[in-house]
Protein backbone atom coordinates (compact mmCIF):
# COMPACT_ATOMS: atom_id res chain seq x y z
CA UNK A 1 95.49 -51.03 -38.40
CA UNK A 2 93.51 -47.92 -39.66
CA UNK A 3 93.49 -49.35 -43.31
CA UNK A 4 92.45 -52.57 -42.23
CA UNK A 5 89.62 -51.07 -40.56
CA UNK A 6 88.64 -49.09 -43.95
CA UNK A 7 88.64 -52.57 -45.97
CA UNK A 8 86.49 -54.19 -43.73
CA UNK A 9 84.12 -50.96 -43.70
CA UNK A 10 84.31 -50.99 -47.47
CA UNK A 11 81.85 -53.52 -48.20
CA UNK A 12 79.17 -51.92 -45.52
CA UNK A 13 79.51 -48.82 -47.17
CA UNK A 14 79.12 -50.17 -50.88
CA UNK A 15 75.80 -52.08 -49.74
CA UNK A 16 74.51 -49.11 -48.04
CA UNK A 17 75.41 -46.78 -51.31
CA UNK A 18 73.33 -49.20 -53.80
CA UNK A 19 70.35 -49.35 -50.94
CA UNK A 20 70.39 -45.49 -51.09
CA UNK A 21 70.11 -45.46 -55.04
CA UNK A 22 67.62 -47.97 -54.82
CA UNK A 23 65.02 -46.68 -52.57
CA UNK A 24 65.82 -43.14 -54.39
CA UNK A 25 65.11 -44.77 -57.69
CA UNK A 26 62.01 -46.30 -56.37
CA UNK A 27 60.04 -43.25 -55.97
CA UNK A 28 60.45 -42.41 -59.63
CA UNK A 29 59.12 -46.11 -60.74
CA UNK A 30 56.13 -45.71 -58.18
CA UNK A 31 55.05 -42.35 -59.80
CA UNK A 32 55.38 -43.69 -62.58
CA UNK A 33 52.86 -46.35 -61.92
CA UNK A 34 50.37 -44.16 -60.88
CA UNK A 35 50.88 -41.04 -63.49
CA UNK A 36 48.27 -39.34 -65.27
CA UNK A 37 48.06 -38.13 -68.23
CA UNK A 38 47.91 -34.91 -70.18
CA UNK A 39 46.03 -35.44 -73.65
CA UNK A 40 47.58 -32.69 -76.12
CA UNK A 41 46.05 -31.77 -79.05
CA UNK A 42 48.58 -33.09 -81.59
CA UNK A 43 47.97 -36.57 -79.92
CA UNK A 44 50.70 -36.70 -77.92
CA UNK A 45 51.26 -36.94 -74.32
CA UNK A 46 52.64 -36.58 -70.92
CA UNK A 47 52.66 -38.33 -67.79
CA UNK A 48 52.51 -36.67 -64.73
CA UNK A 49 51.46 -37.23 -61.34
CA UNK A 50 49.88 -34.14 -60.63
CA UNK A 51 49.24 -30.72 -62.51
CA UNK A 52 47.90 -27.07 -61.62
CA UNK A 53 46.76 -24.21 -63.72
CA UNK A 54 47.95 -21.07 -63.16
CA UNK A 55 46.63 -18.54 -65.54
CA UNK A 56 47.36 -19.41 -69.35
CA UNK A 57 49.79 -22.02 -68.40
CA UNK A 58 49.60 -25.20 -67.01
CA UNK A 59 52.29 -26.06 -64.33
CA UNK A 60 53.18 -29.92 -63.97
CA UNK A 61 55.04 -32.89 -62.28
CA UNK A 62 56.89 -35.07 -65.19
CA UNK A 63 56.19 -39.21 -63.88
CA UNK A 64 59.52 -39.33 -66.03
CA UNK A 65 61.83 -36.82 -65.22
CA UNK A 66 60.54 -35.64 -61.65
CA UNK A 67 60.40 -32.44 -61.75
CA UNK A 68 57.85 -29.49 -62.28
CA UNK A 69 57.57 -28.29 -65.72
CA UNK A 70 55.04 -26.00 -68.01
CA UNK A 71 53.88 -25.30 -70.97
CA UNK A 72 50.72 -23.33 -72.59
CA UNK A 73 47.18 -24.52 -71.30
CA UNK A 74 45.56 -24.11 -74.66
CA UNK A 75 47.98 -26.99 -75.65
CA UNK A 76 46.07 -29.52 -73.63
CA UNK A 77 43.14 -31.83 -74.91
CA UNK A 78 41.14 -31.09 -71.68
CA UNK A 79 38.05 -33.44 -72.27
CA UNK A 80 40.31 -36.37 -73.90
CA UNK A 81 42.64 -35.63 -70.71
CA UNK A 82 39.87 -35.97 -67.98
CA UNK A 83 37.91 -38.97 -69.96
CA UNK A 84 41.41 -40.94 -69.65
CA UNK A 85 42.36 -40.27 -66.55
CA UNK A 86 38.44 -41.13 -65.17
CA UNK A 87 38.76 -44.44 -67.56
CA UNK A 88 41.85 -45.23 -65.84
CA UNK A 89 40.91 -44.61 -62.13
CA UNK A 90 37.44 -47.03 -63.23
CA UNK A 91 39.93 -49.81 -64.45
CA UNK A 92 38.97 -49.32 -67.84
CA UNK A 93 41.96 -50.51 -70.65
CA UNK A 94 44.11 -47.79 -71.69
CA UNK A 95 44.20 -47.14 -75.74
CA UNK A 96 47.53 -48.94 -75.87
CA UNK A 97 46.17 -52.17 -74.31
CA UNK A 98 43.40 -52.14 -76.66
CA UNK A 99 45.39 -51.31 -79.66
CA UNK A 100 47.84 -54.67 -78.53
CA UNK A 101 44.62 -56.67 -77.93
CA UNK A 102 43.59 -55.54 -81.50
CA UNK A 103 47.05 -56.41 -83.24
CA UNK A 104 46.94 -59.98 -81.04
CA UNK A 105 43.22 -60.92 -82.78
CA UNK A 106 44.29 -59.99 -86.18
CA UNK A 107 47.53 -62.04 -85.50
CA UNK A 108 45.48 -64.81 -83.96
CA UNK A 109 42.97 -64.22 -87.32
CA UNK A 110 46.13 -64.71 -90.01
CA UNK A 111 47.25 -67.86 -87.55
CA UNK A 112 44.11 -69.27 -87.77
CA UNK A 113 43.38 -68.95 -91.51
CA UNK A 114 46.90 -70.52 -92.31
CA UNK A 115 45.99 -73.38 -89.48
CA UNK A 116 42.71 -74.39 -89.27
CA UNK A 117 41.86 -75.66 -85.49
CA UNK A 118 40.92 -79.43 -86.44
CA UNK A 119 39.71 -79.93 -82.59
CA UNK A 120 40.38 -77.75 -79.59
CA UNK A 121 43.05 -76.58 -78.58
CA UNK A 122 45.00 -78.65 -81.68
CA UNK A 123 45.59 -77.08 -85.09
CA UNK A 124 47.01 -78.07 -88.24
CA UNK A 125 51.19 -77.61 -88.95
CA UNK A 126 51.79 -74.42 -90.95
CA UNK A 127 54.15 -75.97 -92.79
CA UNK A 128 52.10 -79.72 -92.98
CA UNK A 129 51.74 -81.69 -95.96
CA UNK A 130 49.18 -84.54 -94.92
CA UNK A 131 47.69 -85.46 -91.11
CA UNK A 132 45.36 -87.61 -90.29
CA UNK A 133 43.03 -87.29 -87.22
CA UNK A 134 42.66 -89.81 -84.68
CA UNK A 135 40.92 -90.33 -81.54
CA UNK A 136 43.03 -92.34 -78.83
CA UNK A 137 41.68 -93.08 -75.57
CA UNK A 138 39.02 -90.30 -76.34
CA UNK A 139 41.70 -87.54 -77.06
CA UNK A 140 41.96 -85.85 -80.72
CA UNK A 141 45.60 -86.41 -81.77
CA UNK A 142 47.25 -85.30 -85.38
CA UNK A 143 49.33 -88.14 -86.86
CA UNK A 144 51.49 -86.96 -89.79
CA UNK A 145 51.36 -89.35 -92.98
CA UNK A 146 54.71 -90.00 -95.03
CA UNK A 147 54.60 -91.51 -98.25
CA UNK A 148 56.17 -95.14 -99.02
CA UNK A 149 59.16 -94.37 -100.91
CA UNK A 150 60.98 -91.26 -101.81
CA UNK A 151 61.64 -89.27 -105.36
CA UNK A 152 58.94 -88.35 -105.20
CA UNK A 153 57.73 -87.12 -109.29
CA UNK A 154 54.36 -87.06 -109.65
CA UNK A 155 54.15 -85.96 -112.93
CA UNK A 156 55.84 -88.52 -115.27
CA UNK A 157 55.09 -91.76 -116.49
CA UNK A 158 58.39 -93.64 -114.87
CA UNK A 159 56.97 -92.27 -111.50
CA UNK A 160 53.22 -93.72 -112.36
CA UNK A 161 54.38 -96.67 -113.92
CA UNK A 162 57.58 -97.76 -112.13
CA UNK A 163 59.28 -100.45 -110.18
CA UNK A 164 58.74 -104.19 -111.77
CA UNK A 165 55.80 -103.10 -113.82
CA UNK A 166 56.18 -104.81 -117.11
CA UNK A 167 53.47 -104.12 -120.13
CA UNK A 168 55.40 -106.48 -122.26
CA UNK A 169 55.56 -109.35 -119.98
CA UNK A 170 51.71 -109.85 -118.58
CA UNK A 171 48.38 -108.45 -119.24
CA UNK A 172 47.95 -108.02 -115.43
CA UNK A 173 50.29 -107.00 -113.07
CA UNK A 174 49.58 -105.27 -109.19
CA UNK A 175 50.34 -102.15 -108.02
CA UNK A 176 51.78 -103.12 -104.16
CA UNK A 177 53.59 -101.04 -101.18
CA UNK A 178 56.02 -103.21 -98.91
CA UNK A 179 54.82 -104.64 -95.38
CA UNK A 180 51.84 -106.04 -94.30
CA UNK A 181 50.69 -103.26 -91.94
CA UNK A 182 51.31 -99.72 -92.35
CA UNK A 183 53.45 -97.83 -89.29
CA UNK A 184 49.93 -95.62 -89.08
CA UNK A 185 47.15 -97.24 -87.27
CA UNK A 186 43.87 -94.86 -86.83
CA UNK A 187 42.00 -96.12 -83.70
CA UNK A 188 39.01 -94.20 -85.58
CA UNK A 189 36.91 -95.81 -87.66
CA UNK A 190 36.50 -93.01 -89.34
CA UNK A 191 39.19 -90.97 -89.53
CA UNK A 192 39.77 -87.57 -91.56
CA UNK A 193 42.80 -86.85 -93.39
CA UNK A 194 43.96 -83.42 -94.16
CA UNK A 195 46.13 -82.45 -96.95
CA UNK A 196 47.61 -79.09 -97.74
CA UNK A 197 47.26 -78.84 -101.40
CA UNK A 198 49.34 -76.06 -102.15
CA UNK A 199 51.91 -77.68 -100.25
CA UNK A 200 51.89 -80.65 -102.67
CA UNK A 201 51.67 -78.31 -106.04
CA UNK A 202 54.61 -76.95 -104.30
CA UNK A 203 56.54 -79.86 -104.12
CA UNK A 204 55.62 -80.69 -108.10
CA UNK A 205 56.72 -77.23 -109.21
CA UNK A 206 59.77 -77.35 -107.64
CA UNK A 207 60.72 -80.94 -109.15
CA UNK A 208 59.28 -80.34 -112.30
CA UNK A 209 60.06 -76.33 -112.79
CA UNK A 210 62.64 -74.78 -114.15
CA UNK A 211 66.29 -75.86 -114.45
CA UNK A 212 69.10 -73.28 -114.64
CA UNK A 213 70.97 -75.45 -117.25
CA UNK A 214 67.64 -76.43 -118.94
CA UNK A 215 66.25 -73.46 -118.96
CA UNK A 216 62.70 -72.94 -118.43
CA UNK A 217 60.45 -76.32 -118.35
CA UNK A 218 57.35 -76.69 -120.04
CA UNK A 219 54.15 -76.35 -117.35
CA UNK A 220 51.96 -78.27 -115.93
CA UNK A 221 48.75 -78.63 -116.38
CA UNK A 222 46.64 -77.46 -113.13
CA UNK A 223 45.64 -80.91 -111.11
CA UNK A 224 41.92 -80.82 -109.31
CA UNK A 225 42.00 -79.90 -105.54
CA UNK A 226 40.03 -83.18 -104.82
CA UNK A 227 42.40 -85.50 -106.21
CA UNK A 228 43.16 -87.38 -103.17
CA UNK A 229 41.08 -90.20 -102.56
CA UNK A 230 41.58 -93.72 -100.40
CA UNK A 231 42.00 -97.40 -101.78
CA UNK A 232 41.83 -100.41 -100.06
CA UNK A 233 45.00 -102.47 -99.28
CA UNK A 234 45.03 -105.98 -99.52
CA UNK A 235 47.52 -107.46 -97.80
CA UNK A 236 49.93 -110.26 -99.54
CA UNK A 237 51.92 -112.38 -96.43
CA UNK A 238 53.59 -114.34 -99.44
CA UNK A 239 55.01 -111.07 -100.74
CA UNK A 240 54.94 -109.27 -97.67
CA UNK A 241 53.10 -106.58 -99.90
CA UNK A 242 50.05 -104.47 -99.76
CA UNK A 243 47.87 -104.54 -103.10
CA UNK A 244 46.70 -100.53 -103.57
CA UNK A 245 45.61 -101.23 -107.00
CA UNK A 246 46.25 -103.51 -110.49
CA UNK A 247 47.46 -102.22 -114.07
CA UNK A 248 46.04 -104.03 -117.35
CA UNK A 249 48.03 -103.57 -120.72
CA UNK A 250 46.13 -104.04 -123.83
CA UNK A 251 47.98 -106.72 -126.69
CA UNK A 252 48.68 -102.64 -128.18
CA UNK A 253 50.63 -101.59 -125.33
CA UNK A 254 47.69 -99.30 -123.81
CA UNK A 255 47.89 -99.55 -120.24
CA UNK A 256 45.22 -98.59 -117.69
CA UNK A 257 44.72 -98.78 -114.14
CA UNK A 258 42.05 -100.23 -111.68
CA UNK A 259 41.64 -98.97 -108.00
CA UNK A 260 39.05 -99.38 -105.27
CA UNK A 261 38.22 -96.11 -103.97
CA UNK A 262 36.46 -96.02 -100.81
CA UNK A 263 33.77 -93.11 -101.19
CA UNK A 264 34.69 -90.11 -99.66
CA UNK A 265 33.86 -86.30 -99.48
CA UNK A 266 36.26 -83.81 -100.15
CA UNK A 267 36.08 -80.21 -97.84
CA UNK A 268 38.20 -76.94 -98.88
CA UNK A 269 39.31 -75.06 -95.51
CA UNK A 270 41.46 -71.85 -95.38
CA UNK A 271 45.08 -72.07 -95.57
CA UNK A 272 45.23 -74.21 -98.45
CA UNK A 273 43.96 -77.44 -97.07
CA UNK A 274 41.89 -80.33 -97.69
CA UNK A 275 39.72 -82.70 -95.49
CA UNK A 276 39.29 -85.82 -96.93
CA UNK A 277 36.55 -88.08 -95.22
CA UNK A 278 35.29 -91.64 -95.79
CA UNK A 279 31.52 -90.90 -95.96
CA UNK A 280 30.59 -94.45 -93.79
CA UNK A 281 33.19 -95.66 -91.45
CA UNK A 282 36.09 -97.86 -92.27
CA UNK A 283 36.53 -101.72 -91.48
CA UNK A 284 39.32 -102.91 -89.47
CA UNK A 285 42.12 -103.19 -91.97
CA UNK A 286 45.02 -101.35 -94.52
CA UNK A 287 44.68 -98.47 -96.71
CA UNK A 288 46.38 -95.51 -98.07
CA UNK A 289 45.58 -92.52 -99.53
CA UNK A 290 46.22 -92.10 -103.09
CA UNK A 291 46.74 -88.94 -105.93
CA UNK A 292 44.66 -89.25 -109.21
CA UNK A 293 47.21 -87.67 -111.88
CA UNK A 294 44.37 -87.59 -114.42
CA UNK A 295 45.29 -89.09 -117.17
CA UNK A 296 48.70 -90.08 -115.78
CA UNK A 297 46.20 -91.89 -113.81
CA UNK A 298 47.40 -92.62 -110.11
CA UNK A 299 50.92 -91.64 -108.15
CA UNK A 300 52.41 -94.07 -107.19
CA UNK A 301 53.72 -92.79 -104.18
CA UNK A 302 50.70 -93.46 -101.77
CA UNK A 303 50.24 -92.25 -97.90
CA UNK A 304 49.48 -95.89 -96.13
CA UNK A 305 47.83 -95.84 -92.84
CA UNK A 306 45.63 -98.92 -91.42
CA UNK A 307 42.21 -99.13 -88.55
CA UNK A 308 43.04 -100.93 -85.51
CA UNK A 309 40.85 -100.06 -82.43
CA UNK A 310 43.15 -102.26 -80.73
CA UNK A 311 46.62 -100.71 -81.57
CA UNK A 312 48.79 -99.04 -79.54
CA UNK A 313 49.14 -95.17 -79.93
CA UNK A 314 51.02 -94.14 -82.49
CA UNK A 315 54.55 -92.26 -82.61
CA UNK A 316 55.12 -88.60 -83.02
CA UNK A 317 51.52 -87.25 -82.58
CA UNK A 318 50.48 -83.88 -81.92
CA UNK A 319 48.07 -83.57 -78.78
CA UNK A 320 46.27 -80.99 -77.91
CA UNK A 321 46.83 -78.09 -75.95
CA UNK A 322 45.78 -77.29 -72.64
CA UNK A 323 42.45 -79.02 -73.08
CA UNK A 324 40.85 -82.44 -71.29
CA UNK A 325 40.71 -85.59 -73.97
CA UNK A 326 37.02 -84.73 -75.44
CA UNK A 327 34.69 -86.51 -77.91
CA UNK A 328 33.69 -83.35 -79.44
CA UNK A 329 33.34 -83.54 -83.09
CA UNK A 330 36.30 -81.32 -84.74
CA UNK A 331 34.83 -78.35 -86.11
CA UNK A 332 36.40 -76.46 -88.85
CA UNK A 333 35.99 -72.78 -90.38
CA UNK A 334 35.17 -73.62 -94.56
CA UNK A 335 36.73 -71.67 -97.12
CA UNK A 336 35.49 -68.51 -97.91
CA UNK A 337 34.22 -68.67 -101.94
């Protein structure tokens, strides 16, 4: 009977021990809260709750240890001592909230030069290649751009001049992209497309750089930062085809290649991007953005996208943060020279 009683006491008595440590720990996290501090002259510290001087020593209570401690008074910072502890009784920041404050705006600074804000409260991906901004339903939204096809290689001749494109066989022949509408439909009529250039030399170099078995390639020559331009695309329903642009081959095999640009003006920003703009807004209709190789002359690979007031949002956008849909012009920071 008398150890049943002790069981059923047991679990009283455990709840009242952990009470007991807690309300003992709790005096030690309070004085903690409100410690002081000691300024000492190497820079250091200590927090105490309260402090008296007796003589050439200064006799305090540790916020961390509670309990009374000393140590020489000529040790102490006295002025840097009484400034904090006035700062702190005013509300004023301590030094370690404005040293994290300071760390968080560089931080934010380094973010922000790698990711240019393209609208508030939306920014461009830190690892993006090419975005285009569009307004839906008066909200900014980033739309990234993929390129028809794949393998991508901009840098050789089978890449520019590919697919069924036969010198021999016609003086003539299209350059086209399959579908008649491209999955991309800007509800702006003029839209701006952003392209991280050193993301694309990036890609080239590491196609066209070195091979272990190879050995070292030769380099490439540097391509302009406003390369990118948009064409046109004339839909073909009997081909289910977009025309981006036409090759002619001379009777001596010289071939050379015909686009309609659409005028545009090109904009460095920080991180390595572009902004590509049409300088007069864009008719209802298909386009893409194109690479001029020089005199490789254009990539084929292209980024389509089309203008369609009318379409339905598109898939996979970025929105942005925290912020009401705005008609705000984006505003960008431009690249330092």
């Amino acid at each position: 009977m008398r150890s049943r009683v002790f069981a059923s006491c047991f679990p009283l008595l455990a709840i009242a021990g952990w009470l007991a440590l807690s309300f003992a720990s709790q005096p030690c996290v309070y004085a903690q809260q409100l410690s002081k501090r000691l300024i000492l002259k190497d820079g250091s510290f200590q927090s105490v709750t309260e402090w008296q001087i007796k003589g050439d020593r200064v006799r305090y209570m540790s916020a961390e240890r509670d309990e009374w401690e000393e140590m020489p008074k000529d040790l102490v910072d006295w002025p840097a001592t009484d400034k904090y502890n006035k700062d702190r009784e005013a509300g004023a920041p301590t030094p370690e909230a404005v040293e994290l404050d300071k760390q968080m705006a560089e931080e934010r600074r380094a973010d922000e030069a790698s990711s240019p804000h393209v609208a508030p409260g939306l920014r461009l991906p830190e690892d993006g290649e090419m975005e285009l901004l569009d307004t839906f339903q008066g909200q900014p939204q980033l739309v990234e751009m993929q390129q028809t096809g794949s393998d991508l290689n901009r840098n050789t001749k089978a890449n520019i001049l590919r697919g069924a494109i036969n010198p021999v066989a016609s003086a003539k022949q299209t350059l086209e992209i399959p579908g008649l509408h491209a999955k991309i439909q800007a509800h702006a009529n003029l839209p701006s497309i952003y392209v991280n250039v050193t993301q694309q030399d990036q890609n080239g170099q590491n196609q066209n750089g070195q091979n272990r078995d190879q050995g070292p390639q030769p380099e490439q020559p540097e391509l302009p930062w406003d390369r990118f331009h948009i064409v046109r695309a004339q839909p073909q329903p009997k081909s289910d085809s977009r025309v981006v642009g036409s090759l002619k081959v001379a009777v001596y095999g010289k071939v050379s290649q015909n686009e309609k640009l659409i005028p545009t003006t090109a904009e460095k920003l920080t991180g390595g991007w572009i902004k590509v703009t049409p300088t007069k807004p864009l008719d209802p209709g298909e386009y893409a953005v194109v690479e001029m190789l020089g005199k490789e002359g254009m990539n084929m690979y292209v980024w389509d996208f089309g203008v369609n007031p009318n379409a339905p949002e598109n898939a996979m956008v970025t929105k942005p943060e925290g912020v009401e849909p705005s008609n705000e012009p984006a505003k960008l920071q431009k690249r330092q020279p």
